[in-house]
Protein backbone atom coordinates (compact mmCIF):
# COMPACT_ATOMS: atom_id res chain seq x y z
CA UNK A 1 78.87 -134.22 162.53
CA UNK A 2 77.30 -137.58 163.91
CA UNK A 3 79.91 -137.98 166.40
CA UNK A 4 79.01 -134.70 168.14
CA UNK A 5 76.53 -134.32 170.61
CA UNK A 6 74.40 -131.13 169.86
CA UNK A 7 75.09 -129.84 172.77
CA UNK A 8 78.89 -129.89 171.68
CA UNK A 9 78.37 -128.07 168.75
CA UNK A 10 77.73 -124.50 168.17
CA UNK A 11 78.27 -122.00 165.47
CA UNK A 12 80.91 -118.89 165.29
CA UNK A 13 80.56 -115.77 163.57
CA UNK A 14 83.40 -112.93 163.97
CA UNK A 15 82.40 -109.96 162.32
CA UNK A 16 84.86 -107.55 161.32
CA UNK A 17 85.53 -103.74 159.52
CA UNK A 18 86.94 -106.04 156.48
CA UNK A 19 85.54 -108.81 156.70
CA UNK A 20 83.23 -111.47 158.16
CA UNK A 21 84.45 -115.50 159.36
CA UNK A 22 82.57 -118.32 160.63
CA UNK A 23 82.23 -122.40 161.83
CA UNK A 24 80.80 -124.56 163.04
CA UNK A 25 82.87 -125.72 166.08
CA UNK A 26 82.95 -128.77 168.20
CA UNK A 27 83.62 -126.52 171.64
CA UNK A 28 84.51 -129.11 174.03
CA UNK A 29 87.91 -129.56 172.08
CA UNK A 30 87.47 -126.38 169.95
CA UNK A 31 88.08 -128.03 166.84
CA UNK A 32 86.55 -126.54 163.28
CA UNK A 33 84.18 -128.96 162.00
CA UNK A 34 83.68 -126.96 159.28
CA UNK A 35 85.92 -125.00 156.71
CA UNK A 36 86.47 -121.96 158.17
CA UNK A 37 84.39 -119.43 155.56
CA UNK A 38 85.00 -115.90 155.04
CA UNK A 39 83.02 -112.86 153.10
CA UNK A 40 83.80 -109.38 152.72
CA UNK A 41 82.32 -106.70 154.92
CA UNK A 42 80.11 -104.54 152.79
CA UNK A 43 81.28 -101.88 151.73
CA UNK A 44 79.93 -98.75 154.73
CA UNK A 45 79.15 -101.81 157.43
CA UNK A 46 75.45 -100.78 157.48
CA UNK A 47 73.37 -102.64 159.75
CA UNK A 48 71.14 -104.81 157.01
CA UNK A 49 73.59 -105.10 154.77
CA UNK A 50 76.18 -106.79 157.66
CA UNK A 51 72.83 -109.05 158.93
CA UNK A 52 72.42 -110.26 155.35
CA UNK A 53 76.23 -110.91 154.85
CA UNK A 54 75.91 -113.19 158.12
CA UNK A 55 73.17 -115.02 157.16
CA UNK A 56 74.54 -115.40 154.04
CA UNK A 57 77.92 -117.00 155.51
CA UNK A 58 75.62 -118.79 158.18
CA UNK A 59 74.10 -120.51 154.73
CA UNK A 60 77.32 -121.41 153.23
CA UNK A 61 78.40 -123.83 156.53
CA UNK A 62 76.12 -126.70 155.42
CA UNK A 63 73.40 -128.17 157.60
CA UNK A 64 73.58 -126.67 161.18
CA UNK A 65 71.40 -129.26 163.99
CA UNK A 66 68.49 -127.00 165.36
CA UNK A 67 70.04 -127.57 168.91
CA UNK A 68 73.08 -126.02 168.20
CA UNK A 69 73.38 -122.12 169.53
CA UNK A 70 75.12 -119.59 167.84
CA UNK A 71 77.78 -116.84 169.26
CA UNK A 72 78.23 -113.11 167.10
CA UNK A 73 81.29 -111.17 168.16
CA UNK A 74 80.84 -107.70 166.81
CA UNK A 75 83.22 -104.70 166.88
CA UNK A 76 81.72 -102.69 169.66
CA UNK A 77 80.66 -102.24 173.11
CA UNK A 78 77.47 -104.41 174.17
CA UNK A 79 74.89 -104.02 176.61
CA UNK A 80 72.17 -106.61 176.71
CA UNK A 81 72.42 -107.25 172.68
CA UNK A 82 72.68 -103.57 171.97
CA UNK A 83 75.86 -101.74 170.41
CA UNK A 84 77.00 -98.91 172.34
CA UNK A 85 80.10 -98.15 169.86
CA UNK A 86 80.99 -98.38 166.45
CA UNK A 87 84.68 -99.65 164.86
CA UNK A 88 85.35 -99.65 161.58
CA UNK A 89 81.72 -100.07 160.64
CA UNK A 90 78.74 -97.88 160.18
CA UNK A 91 77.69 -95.12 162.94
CA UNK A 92 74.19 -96.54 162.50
CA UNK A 93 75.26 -99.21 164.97
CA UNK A 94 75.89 -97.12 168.16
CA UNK A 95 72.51 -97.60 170.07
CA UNK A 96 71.15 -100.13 167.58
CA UNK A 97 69.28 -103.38 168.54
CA UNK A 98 71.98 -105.35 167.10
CA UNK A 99 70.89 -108.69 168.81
CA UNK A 100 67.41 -108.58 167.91
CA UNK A 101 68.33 -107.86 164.04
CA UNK A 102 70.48 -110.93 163.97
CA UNK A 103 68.40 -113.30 165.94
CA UNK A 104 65.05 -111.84 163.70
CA UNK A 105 67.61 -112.06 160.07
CA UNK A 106 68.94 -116.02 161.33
CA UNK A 107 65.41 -116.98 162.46
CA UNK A 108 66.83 -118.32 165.59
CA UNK A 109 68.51 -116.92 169.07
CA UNK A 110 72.12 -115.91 169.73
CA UNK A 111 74.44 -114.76 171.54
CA UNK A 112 75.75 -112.02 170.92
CA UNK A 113 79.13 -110.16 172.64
CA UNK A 114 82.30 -107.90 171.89
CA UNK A 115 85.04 -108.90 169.72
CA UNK A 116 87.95 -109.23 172.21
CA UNK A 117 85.54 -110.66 174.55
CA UNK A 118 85.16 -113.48 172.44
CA UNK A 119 88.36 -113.46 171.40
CA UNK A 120 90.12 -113.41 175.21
CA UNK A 121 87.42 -116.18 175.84
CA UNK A 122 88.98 -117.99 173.12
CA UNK A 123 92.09 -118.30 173.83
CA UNK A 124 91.20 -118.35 178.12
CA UNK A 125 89.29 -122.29 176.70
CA UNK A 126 91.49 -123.56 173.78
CA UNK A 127 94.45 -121.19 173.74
CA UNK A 128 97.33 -119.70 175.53
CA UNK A 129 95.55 -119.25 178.76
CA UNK A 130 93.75 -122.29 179.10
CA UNK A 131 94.17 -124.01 182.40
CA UNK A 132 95.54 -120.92 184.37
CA UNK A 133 93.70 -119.09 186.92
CA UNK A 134 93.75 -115.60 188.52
CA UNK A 135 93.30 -111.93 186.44
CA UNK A 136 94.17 -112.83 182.49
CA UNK A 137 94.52 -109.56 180.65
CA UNK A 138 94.19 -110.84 176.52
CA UNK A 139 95.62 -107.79 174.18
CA UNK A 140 94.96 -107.52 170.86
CA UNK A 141 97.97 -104.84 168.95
CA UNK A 142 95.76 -103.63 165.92
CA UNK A 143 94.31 -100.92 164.33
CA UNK A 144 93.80 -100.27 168.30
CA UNK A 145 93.75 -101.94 171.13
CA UNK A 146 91.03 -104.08 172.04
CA UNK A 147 91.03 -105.75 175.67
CA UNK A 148 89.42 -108.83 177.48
CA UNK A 149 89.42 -109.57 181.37
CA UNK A 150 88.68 -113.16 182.53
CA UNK A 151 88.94 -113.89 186.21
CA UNK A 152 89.00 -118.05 186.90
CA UNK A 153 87.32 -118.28 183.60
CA UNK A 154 84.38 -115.62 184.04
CA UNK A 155 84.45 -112.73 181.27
CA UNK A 156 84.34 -108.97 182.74
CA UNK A 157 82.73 -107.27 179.66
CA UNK A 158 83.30 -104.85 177.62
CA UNK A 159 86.77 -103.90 179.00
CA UNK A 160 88.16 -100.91 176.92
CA UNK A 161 91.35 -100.61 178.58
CA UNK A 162 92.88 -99.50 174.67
CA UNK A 163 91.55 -96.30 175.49
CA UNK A 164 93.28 -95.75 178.78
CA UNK A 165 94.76 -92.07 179.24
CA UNK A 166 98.10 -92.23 179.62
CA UNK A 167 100.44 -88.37 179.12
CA UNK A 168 97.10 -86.51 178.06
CA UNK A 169 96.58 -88.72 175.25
CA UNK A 170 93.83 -91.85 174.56
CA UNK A 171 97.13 -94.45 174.58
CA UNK A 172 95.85 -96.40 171.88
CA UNK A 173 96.88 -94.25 169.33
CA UNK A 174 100.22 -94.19 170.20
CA UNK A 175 100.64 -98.13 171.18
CA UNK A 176 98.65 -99.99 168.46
CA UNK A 177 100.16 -101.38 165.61
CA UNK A 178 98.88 -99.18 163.41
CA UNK A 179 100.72 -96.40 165.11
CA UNK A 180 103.67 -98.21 164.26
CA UNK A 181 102.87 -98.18 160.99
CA UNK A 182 101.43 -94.91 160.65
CA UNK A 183 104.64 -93.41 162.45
CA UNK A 184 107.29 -96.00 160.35
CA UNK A 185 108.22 -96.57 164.07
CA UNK A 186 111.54 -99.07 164.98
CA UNK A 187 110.47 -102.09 166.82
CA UNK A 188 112.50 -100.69 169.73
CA UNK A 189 110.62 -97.47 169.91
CA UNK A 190 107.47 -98.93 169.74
CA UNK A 191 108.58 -100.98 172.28
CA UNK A 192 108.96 -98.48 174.74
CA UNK A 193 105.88 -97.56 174.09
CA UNK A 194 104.19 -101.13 174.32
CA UNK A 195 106.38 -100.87 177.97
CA UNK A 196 104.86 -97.65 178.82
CA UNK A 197 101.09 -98.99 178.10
CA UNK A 198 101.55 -102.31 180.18
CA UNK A 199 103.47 -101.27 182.82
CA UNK A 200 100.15 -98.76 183.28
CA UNK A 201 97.64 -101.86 182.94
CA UNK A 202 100.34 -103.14 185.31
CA UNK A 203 100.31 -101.22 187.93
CA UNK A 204 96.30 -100.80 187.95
CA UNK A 205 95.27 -104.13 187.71
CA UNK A 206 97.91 -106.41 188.49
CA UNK A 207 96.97 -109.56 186.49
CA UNK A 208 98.53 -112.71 186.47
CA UNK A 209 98.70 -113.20 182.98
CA UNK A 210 99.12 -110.88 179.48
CA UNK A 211 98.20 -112.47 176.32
CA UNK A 212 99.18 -110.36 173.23
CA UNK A 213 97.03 -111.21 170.04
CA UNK A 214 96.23 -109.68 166.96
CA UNK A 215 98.13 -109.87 163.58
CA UNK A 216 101.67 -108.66 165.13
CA UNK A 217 101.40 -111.30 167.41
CA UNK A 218 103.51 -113.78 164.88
CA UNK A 219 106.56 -110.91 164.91
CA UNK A 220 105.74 -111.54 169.04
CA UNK A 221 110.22 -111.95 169.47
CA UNK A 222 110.97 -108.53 168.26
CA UNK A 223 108.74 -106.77 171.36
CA UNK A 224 107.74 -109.35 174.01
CA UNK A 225 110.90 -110.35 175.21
CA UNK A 226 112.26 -106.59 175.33
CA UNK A 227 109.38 -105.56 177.93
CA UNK A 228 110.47 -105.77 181.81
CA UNK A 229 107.05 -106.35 183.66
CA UNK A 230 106.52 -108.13 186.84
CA UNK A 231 103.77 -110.06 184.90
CA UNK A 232 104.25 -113.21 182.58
CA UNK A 233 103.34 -111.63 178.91
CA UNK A 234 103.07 -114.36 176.26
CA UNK A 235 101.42 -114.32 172.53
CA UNK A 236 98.21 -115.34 171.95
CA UNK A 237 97.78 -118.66 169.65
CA UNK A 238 94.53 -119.09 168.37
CA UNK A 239 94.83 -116.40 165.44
CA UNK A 240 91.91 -115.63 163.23
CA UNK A 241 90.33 -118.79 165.04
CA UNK A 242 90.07 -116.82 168.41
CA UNK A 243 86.74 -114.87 167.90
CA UNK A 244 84.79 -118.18 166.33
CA UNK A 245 85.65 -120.70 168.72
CA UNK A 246 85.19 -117.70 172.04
CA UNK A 247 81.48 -116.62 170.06
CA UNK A 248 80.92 -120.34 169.51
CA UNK A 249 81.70 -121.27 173.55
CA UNK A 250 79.60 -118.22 175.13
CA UNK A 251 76.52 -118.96 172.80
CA UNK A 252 76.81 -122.77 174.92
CA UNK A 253 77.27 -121.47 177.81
CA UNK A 254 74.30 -118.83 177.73
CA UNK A 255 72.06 -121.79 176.32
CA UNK A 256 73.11 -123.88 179.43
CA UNK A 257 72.22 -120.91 181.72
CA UNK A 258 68.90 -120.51 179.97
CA UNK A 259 67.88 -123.96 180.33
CA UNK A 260 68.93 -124.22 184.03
CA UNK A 261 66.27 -121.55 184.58
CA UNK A 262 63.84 -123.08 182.63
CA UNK A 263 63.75 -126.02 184.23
């Protein structure tokens, strides 16, 4: 830790339905300085018993400087630190102070975002997108779809293009991998439907870049190179590292915004 700067060095936590990860990471190379430590999801995702889990994992990462800030990616749509929606956790959430219950359980401030946000940020600083410019469009193929837009490296938040309608029907459920799955689908036929999903993001958006993540992302030669889009498509290649080091980033970033208006 001595050779870090503190304001290098920030802390990740990705929470998830199943379960929670953090680091500490050095963000200017978004290297782990820490073991990367994970702990089940309570059982119901309430809100205290999440808060306490974090803090909990928070505990476990050894000493943390006081300078460092700290990013939480959560499973939901945010607005200014509350949760709007509620995935694979606890209805409880949806409206909840989220950030405030966090900061007040840590004893400290944070920042505190979307999953795939942090996740697309990820991978837009250490990953598959880093150094390109323009409209990047990160995927991630899981239980649904989750979505980040970053334009020349600025996050659009809270991008839910999963749930796009597409023949009558909220696509995700018919394109995520657990559709697949659910269905026993062929690669081929989910596929087409993969095909019929981008081509749609496509043709609204025209971005200059698709990143696929999400655990299907290592199988990414059975579907990627079968899609025809005018758009380069490529797999993500952070992994389960991509919410961390994106939480970990935005929490410096924020901090440096702060202090620039402080001062």
């Amino acid at each position: 830790m001595t050779a870090n700067t503190p304001d290098t060095v920030a802390v990740g936590i990705d929470i998830g339905g199943t379960g929670i990860k953090g680091a500490i990471v050095d963000v200017t190379t978004g290297e782990l300085l820490t073991d990367r430590k994970k702990l089940p999801t309570p059982d119901g995702g309430e809100p205290d018993a999440i808060a306490k889990t974090v803090l909990d994992l928070v505990d476990s990462l050894g000493e943390i400087p006081a300078s460092a800030s700290v990013g939480v990616c959560f499973p939901a749509v945010v607005r200014s630190g509350v949760t709007m929606s509620a995935a694979n956790v606890s209805k409880k959430w949806i409206g909840f102070e989220a950030e405030k219950l966090f900061e007040k359980t840590l004893g400290r401030d944070i920042t505190f975002v979307n999953d795939a946000d942090a996740a697309g940020f990820g991978e837009v600083r250490y990953g598959a997108a880093k150094g390109r410019g323009g409209l990047v469009i990160v995927t991630t193929l899981g239980t649904g779809i989750g979505t980040a837009l970053i334009y020349d490296g600025v996050l659009i938040p809270n991008a839910e293009l999963g749930h796009l309608e597409i023949e009558g029907v909220d696509y995700e459920t018919k394109a995520a991998y657990s559709a697949k799955e659910r269905e026993d689908l062929s690669w081929k036929k989910w596929t087409a439907r993969l095909q019929k999903y981008y081509s749609t993001v496509e043709k609204l958006l025209s971005p200059d870049l698709f990143i696929v993540g999400g655990g299907v992302s290592k199988h990414y030669d059975e579907f990627l190179p079968q899609l025809e889009l005018q758009t380069e498509i490529v797999p993500a290649t952070l992994r389960n590292n991509a919410g961390i080091l994106g939480a970990a980033c935005l929490s410096t970033i924020r901090s440096t915004v702060l202090k620039d208006i402080l001062q």
